[in-house]
N, C-alpha and C. Protein backbone atom coordinates (compact mmCIF):
# COMPACT_ATOMS: atom_id res chain seq x y z
N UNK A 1 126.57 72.25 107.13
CA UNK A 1 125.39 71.48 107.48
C UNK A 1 124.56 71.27 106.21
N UNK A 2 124.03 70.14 105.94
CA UNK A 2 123.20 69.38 104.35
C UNK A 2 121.91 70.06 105.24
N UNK A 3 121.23 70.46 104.01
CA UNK A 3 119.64 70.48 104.12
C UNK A 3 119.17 68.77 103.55
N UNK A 4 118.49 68.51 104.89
CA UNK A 4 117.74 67.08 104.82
C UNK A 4 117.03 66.96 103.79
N UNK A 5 116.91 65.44 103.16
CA UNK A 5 116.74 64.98 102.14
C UNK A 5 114.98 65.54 101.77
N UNK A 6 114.84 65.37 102.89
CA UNK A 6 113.08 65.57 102.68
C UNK A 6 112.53 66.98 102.45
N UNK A 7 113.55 67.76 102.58
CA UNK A 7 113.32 68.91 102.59
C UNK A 7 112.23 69.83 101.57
N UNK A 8 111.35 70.46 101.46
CA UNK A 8 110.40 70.81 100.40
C UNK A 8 110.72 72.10 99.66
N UNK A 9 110.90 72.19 98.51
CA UNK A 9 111.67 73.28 97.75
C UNK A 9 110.05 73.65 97.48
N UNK A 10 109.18 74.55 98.37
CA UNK A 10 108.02 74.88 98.06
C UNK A 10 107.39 75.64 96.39
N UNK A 11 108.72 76.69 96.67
CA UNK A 11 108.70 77.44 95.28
C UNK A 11 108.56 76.33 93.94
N UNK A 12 109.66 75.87 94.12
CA UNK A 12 109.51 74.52 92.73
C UNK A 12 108.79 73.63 92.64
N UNK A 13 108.27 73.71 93.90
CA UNK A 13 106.53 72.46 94.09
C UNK A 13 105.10 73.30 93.65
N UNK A 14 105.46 74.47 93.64
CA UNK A 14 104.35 75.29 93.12
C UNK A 14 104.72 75.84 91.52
N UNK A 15 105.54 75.82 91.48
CA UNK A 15 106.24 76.40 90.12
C UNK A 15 106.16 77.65 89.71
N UNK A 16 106.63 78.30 91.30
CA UNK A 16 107.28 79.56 91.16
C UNK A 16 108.07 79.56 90.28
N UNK A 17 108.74 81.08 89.71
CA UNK A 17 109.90 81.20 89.39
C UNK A 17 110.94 82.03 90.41
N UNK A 18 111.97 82.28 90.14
CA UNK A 18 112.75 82.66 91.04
C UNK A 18 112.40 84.07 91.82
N UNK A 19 113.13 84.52 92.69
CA UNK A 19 112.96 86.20 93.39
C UNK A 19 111.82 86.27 94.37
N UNK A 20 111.55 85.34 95.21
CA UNK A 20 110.54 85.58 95.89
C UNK A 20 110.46 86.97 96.73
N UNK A 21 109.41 87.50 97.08
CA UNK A 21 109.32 88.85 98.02
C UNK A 21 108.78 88.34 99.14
N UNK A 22 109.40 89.01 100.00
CA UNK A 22 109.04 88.59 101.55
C UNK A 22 108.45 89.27 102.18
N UNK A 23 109.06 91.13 101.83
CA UNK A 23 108.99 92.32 102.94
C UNK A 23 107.37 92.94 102.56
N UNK A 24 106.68 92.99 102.99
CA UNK A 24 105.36 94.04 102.87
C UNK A 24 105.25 95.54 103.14
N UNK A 25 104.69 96.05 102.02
CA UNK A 25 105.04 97.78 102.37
C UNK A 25 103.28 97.64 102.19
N UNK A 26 103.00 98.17 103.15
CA UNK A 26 101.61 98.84 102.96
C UNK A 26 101.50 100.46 103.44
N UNK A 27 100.77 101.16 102.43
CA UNK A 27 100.12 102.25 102.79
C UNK A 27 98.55 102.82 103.44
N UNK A 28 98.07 103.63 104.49
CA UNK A 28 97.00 103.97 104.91
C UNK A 28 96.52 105.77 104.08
N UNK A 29 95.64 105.34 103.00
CA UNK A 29 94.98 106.37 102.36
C UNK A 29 93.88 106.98 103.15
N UNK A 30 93.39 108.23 103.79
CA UNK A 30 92.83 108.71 104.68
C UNK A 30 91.92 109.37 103.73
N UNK A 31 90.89 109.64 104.86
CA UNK A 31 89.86 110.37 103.81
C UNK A 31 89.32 111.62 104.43
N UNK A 32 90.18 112.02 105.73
CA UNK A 32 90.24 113.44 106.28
C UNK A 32 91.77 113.69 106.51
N UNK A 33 91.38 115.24 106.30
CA UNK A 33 92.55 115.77 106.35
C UNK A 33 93.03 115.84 107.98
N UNK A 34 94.27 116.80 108.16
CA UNK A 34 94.84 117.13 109.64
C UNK A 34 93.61 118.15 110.57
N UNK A 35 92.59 118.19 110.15
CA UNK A 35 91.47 119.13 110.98
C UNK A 35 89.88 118.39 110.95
N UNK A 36 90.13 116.98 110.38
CA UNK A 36 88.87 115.98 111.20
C UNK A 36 87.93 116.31 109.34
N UNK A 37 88.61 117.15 107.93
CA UNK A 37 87.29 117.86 107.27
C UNK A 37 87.53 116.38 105.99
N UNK A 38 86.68 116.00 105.81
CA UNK A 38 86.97 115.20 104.27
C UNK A 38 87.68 116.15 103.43
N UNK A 39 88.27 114.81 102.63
CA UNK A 39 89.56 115.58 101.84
C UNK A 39 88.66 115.31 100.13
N UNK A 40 88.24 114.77 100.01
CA UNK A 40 87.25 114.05 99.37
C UNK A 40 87.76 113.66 97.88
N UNK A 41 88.62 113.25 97.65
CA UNK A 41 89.41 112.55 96.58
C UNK A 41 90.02 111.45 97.23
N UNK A 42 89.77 110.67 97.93
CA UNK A 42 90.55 109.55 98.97
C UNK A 42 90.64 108.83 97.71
N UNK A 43 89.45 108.12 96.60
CA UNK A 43 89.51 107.38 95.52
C UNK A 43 90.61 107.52 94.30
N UNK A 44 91.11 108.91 94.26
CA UNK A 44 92.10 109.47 93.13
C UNK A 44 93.39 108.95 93.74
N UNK A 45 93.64 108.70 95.23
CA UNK A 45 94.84 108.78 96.35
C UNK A 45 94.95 107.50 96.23
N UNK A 46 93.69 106.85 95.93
CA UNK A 46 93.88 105.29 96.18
C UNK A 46 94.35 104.59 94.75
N UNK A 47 94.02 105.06 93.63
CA UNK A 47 94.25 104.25 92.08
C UNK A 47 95.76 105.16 92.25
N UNK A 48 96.40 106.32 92.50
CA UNK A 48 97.45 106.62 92.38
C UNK A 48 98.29 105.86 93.27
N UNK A 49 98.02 105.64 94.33
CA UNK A 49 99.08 104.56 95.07
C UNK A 49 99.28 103.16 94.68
N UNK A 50 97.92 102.99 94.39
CA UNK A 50 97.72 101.54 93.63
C UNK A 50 98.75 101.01 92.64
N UNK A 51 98.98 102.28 91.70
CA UNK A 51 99.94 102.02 91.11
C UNK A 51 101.19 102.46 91.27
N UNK A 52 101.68 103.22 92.51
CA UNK A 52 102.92 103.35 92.75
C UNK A 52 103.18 101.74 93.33
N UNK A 53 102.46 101.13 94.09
CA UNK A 53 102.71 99.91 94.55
C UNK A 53 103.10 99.01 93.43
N UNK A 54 101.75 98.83 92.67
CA UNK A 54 102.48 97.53 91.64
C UNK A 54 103.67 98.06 90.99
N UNK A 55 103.86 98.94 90.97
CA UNK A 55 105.26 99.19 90.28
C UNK A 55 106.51 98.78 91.11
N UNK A 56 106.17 98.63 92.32
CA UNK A 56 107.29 98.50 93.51
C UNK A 56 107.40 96.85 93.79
N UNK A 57 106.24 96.25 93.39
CA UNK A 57 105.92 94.93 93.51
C UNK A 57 105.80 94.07 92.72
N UNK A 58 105.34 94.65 92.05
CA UNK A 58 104.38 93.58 90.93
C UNK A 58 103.23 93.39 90.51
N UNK A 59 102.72 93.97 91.35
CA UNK A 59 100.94 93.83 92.35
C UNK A 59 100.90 94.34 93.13
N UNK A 60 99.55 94.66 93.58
CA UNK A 60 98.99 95.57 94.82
C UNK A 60 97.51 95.01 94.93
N UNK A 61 97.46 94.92 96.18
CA UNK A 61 96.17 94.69 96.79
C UNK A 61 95.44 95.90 97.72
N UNK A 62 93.95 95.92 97.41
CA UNK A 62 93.83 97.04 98.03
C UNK A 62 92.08 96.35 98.97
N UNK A 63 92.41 96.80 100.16
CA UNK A 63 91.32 96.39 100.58
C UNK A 63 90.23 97.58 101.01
N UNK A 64 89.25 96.82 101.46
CA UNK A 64 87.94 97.95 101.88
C UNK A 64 88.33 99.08 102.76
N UNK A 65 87.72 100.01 103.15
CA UNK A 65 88.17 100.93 104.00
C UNK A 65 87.68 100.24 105.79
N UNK A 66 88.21 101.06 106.64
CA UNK A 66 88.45 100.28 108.10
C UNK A 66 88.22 101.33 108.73
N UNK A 67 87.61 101.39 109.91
CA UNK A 67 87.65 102.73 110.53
C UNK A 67 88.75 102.79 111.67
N UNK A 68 89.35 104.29 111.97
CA UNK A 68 90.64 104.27 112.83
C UNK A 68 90.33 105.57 112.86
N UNK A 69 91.37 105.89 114.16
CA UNK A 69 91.72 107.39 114.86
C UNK A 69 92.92 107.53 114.85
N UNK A 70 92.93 108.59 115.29
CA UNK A 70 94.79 109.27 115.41
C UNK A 70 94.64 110.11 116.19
N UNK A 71 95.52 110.41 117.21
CA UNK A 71 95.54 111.62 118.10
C UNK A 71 95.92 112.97 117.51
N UNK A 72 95.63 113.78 117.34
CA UNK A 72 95.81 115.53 116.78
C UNK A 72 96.36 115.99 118.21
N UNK A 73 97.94 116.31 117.83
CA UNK A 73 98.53 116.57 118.80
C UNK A 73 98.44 118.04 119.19
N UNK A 74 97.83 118.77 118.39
CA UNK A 74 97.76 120.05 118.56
C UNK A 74 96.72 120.48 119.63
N UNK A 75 95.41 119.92 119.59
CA UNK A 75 94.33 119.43 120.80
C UNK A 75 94.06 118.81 121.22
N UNK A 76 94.56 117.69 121.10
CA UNK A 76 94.21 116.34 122.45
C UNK A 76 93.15 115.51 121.91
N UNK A 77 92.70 116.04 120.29
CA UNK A 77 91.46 115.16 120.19
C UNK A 77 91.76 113.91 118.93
N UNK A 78 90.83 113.24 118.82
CA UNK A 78 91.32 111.91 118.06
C UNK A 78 90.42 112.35 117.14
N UNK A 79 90.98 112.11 115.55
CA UNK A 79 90.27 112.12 114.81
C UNK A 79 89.79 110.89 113.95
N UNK A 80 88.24 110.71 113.40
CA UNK A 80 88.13 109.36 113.29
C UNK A 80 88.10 109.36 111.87
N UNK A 81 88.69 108.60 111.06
CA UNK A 81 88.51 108.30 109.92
C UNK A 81 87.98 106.80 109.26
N UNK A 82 88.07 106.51 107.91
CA UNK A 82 87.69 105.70 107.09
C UNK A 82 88.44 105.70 106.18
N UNK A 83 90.44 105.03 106.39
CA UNK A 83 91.49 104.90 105.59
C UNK A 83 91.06 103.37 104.65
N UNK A 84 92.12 103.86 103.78
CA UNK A 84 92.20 102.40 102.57
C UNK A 84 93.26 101.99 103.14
N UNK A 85 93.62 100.51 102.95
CA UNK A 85 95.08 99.99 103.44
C UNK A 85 95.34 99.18 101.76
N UNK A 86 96.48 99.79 101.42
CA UNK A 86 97.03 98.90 100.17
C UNK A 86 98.09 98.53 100.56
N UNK A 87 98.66 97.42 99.78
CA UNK A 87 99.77 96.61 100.26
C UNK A 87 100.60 95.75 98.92
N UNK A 88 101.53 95.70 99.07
CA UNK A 88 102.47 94.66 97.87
C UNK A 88 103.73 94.07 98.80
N UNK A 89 103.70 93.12 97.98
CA UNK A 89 105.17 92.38 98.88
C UNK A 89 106.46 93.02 97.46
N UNK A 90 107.25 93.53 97.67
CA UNK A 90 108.43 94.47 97.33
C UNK A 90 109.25 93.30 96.57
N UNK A 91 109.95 93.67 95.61
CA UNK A 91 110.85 93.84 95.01
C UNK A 91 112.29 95.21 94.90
N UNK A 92 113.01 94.62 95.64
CA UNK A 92 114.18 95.74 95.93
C UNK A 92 114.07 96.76 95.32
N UNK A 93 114.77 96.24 93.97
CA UNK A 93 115.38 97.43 93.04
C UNK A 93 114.15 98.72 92.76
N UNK A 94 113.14 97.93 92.13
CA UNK A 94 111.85 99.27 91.82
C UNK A 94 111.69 100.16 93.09
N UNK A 95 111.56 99.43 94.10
CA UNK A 95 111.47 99.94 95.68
C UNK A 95 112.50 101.07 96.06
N UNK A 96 113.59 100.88 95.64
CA UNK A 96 114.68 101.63 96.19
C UNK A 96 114.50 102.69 95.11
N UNK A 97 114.36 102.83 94.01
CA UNK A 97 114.13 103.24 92.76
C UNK A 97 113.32 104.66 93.09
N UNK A 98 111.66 104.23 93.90
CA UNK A 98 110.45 105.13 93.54
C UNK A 98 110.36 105.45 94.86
N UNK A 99 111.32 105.36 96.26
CA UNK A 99 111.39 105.94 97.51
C UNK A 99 110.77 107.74 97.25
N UNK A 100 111.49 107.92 96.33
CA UNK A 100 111.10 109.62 96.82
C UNK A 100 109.37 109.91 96.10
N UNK A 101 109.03 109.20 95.35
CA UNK A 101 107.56 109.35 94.94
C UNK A 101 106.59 108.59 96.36
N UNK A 102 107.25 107.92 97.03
CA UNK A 102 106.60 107.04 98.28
C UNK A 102 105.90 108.54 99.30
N UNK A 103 107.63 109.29 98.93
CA UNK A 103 107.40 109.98 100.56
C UNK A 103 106.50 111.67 99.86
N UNK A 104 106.24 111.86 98.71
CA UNK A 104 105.40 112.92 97.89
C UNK A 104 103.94 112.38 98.32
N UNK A 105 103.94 111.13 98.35
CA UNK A 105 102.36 110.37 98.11
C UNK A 105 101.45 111.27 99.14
N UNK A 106 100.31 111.84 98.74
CA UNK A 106 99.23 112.12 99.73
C UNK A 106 99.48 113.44 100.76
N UNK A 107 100.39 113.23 101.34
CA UNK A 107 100.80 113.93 102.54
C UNK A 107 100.67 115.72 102.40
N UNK A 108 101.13 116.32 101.62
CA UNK A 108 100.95 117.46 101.61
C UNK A 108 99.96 118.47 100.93
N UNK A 109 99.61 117.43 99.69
CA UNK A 109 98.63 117.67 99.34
C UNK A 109 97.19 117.98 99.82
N UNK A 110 97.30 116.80 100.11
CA UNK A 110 96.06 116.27 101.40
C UNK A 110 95.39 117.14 102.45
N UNK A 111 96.65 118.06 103.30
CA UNK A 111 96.79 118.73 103.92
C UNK A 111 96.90 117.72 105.45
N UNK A 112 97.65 116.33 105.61
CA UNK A 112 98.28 115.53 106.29
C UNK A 112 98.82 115.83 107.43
N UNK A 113 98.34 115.73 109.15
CA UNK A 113 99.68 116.22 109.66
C UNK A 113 101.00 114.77 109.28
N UNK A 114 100.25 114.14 109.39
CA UNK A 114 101.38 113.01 109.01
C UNK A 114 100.77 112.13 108.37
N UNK A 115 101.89 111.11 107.39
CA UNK A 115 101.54 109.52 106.76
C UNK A 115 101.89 108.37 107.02
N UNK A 116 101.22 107.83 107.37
CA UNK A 116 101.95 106.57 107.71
C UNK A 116 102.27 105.25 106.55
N UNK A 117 103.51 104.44 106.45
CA UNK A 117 104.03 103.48 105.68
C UNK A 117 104.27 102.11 106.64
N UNK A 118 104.07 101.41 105.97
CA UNK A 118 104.10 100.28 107.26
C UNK A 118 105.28 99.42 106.18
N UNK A 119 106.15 98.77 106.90
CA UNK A 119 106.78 98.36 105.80
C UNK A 119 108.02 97.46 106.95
N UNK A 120 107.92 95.84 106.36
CA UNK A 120 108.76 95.16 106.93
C UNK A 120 108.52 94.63 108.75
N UNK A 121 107.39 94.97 109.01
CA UNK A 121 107.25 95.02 110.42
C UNK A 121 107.01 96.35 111.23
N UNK A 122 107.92 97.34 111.16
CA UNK A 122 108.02 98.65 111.20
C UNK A 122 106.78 99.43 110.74
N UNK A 123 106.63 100.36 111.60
CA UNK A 123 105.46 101.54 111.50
C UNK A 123 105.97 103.04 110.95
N UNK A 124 106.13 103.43 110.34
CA UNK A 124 106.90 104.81 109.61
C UNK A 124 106.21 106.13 109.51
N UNK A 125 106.01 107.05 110.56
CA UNK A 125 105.46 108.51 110.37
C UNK A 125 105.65 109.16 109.50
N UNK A 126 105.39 109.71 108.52
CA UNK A 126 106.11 110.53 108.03
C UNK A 126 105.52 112.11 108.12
N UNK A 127 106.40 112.46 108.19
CA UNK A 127 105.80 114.29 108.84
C UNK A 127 106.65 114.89 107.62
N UNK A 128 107.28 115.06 107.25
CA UNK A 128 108.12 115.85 106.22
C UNK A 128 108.04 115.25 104.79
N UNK A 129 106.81 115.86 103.93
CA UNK A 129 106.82 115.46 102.52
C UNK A 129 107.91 116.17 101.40
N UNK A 130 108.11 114.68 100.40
CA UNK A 130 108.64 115.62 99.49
C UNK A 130 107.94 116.86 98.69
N UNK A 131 109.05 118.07 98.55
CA UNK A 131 108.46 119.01 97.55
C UNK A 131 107.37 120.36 98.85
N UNK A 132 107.64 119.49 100.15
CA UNK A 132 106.99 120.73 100.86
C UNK A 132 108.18 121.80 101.68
């Protein structure tokens, strides 16, 4: 089957260059830990991811903080926070590359019951950090 004549090669009408990224990985930087207490370096969590991202991307965008809960499965109660959401649209190879610095990020340090990665559509828990 021909792609029709009219067809718009957008990239070359903008004067992209080649390798476009499609998939979005975003991360949620929290600013309490797994017991409701500020962790209070959320800002150190955020320039360090910042740049695990552009390295995975190219770029990273990081927006304002948002307020959200999570259920604490241990008591039934929701805890409310004030996460960062950063985000890059991926490039494979670096991506596949810096996976195990992804899953170190924040989480244990932090004192995390879990992290979440959002990536491709998909929502990603992560409960098991590297190095713990």
């Amino acid at each position: 089957m021909e792609a029709a004549e009219d067809e718009l090669d957008l990239g070359g009408a903008l004067g992209a260059g080649s390798g476009e990224s499609f998939q979005v990985l975003a991360l949620y930087i929290p600013d309490r830990d797994r017991h409701g207490e500020e962790i209070g370096t959320q800002r150190r969590w955020v320039i360090e991811a910042a740049n695990l991202l552009a390295r995975i991307g190219g770029g990273v965008t990081i927006e304002p903080p948002v307020e959200g809960g999570w259920l604490d499965d241990e008591n039934g109660n929701v805890i409310w926070e004030r996460p960062v959401r950063l985000y890059t649209y991926v490039i494979p190879e670096p991506f596949k590359e810096r996976i195990g610095e992804l899953r170190a990020l924040v989480g244990r340090e932090t004192n995390q019951g879990e992290v979440v990665v959002e990536f491709d559509g998909h929502f990603f828990r992560i409960r098991e950090f590297e190095g713990s």
